[in-house]
C-alpha atoms as a PDB file:
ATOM      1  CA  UNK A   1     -25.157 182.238 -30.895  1.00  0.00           C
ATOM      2  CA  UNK A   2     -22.562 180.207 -30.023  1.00  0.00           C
ATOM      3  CA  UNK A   3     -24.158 176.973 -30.015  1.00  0.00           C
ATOM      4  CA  UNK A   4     -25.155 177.471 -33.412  1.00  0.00           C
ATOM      5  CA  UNK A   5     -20.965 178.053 -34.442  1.00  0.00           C
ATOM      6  CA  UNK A   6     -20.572 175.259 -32.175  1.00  0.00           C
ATOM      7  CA  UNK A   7     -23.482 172.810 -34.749  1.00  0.00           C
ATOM      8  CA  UNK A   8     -21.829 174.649 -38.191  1.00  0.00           C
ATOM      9  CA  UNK A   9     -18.008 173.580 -36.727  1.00  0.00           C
ATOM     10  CA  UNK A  10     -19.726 169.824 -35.774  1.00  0.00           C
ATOM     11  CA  UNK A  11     -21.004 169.272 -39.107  1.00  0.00           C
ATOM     12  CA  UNK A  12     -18.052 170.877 -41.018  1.00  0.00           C
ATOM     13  CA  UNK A  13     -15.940 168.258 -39.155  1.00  0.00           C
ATOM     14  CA  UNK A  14     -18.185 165.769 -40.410  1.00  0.00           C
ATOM     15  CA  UNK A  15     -18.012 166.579 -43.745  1.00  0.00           C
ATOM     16  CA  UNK A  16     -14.398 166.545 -43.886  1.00  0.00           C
ATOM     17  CA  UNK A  17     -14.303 163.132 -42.242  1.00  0.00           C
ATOM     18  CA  UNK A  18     -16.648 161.553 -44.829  1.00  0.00           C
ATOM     19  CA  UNK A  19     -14.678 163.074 -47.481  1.00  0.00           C
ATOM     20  CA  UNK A  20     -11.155 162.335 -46.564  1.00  0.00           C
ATOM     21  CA  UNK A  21     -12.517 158.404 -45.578  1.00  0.00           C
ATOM     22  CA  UNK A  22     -14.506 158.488 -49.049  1.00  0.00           C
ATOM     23  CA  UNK A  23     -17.467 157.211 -47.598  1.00  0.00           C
ATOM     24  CA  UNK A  24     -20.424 155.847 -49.662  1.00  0.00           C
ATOM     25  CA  UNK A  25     -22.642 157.654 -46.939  1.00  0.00           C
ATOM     26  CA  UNK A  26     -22.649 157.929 -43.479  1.00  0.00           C
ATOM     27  CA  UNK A  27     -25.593 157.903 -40.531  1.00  0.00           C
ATOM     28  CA  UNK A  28     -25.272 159.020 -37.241  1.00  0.00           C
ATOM     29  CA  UNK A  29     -26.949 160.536 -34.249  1.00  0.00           C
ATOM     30  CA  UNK A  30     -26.733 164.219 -33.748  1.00  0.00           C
ATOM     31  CA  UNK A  31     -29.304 166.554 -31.681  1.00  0.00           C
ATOM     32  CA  UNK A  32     -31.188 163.240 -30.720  1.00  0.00           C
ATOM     33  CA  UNK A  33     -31.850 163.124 -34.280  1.00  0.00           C
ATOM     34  CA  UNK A  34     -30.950 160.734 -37.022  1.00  0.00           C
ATOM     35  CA  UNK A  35     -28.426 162.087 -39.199  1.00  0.00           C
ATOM     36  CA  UNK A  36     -27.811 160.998 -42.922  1.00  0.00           C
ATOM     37  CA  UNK A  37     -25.239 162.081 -45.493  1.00  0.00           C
ATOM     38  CA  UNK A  38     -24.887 161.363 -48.966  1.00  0.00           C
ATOM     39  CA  UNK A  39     -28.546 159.898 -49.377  1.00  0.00           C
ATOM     40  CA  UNK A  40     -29.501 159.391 -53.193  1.00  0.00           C
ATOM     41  CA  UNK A  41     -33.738 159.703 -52.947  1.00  0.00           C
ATOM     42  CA  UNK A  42     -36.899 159.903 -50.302  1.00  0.00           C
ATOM     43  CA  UNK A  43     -38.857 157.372 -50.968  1.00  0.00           C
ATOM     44  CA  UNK A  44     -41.312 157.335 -48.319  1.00  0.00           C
ATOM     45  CA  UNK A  45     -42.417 159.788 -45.919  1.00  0.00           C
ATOM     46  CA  UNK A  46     -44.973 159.747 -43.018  1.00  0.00           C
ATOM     47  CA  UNK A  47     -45.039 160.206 -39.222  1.00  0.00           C
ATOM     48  CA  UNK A  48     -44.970 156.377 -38.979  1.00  0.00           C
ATOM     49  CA  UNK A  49     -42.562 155.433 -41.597  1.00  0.00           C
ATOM     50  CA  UNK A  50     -39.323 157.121 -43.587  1.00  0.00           C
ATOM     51  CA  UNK A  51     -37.944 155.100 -46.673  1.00  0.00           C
ATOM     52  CA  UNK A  52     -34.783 156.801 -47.729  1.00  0.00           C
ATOM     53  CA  UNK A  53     -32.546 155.692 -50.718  1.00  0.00           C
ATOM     54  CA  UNK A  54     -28.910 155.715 -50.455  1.00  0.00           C
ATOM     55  CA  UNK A  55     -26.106 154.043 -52.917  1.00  0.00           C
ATOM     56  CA  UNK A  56     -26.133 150.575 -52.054  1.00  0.00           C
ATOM     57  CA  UNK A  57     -29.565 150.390 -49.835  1.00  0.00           C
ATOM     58  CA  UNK A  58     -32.805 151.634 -48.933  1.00  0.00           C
ATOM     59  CA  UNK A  59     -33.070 152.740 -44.989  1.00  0.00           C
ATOM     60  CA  UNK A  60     -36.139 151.870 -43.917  1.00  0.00           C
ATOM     61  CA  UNK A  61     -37.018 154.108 -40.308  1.00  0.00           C
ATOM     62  CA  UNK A  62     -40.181 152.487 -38.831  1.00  0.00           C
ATOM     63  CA  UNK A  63     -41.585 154.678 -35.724  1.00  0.00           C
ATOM     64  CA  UNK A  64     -43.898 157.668 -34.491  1.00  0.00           C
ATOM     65  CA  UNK A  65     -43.928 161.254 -34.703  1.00  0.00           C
ATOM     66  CA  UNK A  66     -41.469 160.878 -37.847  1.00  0.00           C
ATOM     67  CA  UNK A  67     -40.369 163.667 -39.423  1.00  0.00           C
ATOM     68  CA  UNK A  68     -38.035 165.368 -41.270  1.00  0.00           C
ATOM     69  CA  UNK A  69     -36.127 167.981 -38.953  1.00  0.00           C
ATOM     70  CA  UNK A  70     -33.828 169.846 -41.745  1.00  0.00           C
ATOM     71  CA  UNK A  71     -33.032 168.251 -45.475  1.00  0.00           C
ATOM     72  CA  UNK A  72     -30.501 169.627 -48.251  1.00  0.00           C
ATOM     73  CA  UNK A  73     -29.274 167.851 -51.211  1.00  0.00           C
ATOM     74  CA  UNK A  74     -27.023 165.406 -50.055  1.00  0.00           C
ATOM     75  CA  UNK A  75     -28.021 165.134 -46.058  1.00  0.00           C
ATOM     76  CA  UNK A  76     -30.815 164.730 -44.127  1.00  0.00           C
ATOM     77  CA  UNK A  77     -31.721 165.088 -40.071  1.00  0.00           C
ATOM     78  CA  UNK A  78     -34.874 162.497 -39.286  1.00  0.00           C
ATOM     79  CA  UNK A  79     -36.903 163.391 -35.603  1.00  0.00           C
ATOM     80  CA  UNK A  80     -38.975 161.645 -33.659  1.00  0.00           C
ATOM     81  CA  UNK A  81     -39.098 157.755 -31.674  1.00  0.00           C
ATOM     82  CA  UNK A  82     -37.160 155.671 -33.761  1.00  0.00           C
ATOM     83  CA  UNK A  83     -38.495 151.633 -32.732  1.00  0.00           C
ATOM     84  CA  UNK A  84     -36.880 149.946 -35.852  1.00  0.00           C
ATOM     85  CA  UNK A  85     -34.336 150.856 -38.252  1.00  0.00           C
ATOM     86  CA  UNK A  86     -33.041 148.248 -41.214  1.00  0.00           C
ATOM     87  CA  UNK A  87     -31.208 148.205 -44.233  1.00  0.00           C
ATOM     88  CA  UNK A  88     -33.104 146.804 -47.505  1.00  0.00           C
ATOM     89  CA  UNK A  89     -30.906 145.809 -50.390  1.00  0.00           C
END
């Protein structure tokens, strides 16, 4: 129980960050996942590939055993081996 306070206060935290920097989005690494905040769209989605679209860019997350670990509207946590990671504009 307490670790799961502990993830709620970590991502609270975060949120207040991006808001008080006014961020466009943000990505990080949380859990030994890939976090992202403030995405726009999901492109793509497979084991092997994740295509997401945020303001300025699409992420493109090339690997294996992709997938998508927990998703709301605005943010996004992305499992699995990670190999390549780039930014499309």
């Amino acid at each position: 129980m307490h670790k799961i306070i502990w993830v709620d206060f970590m991502r609270i935290i975060k949120n207040i960050q991006n808001f008080l920097l006014d961020q466009d989005y943000y990505i990080d690494m949380f859990n030994n996942c890939l976090h992202i905040y403030y995405y726009d769209t999901l492109n793509t989605l497979s084991d092997k590939v994740i295509e997401v679209k945020l303001k300025e860019f699409v992420l493109l997350i090339e690997g294996s055993e992709l997938s998508i670990l927990n998703m709301d509207n605005h943010e996004m946590l992305i499992k699995g081996i990670i190999n390549n990671m780039r930014f499309i504009r």
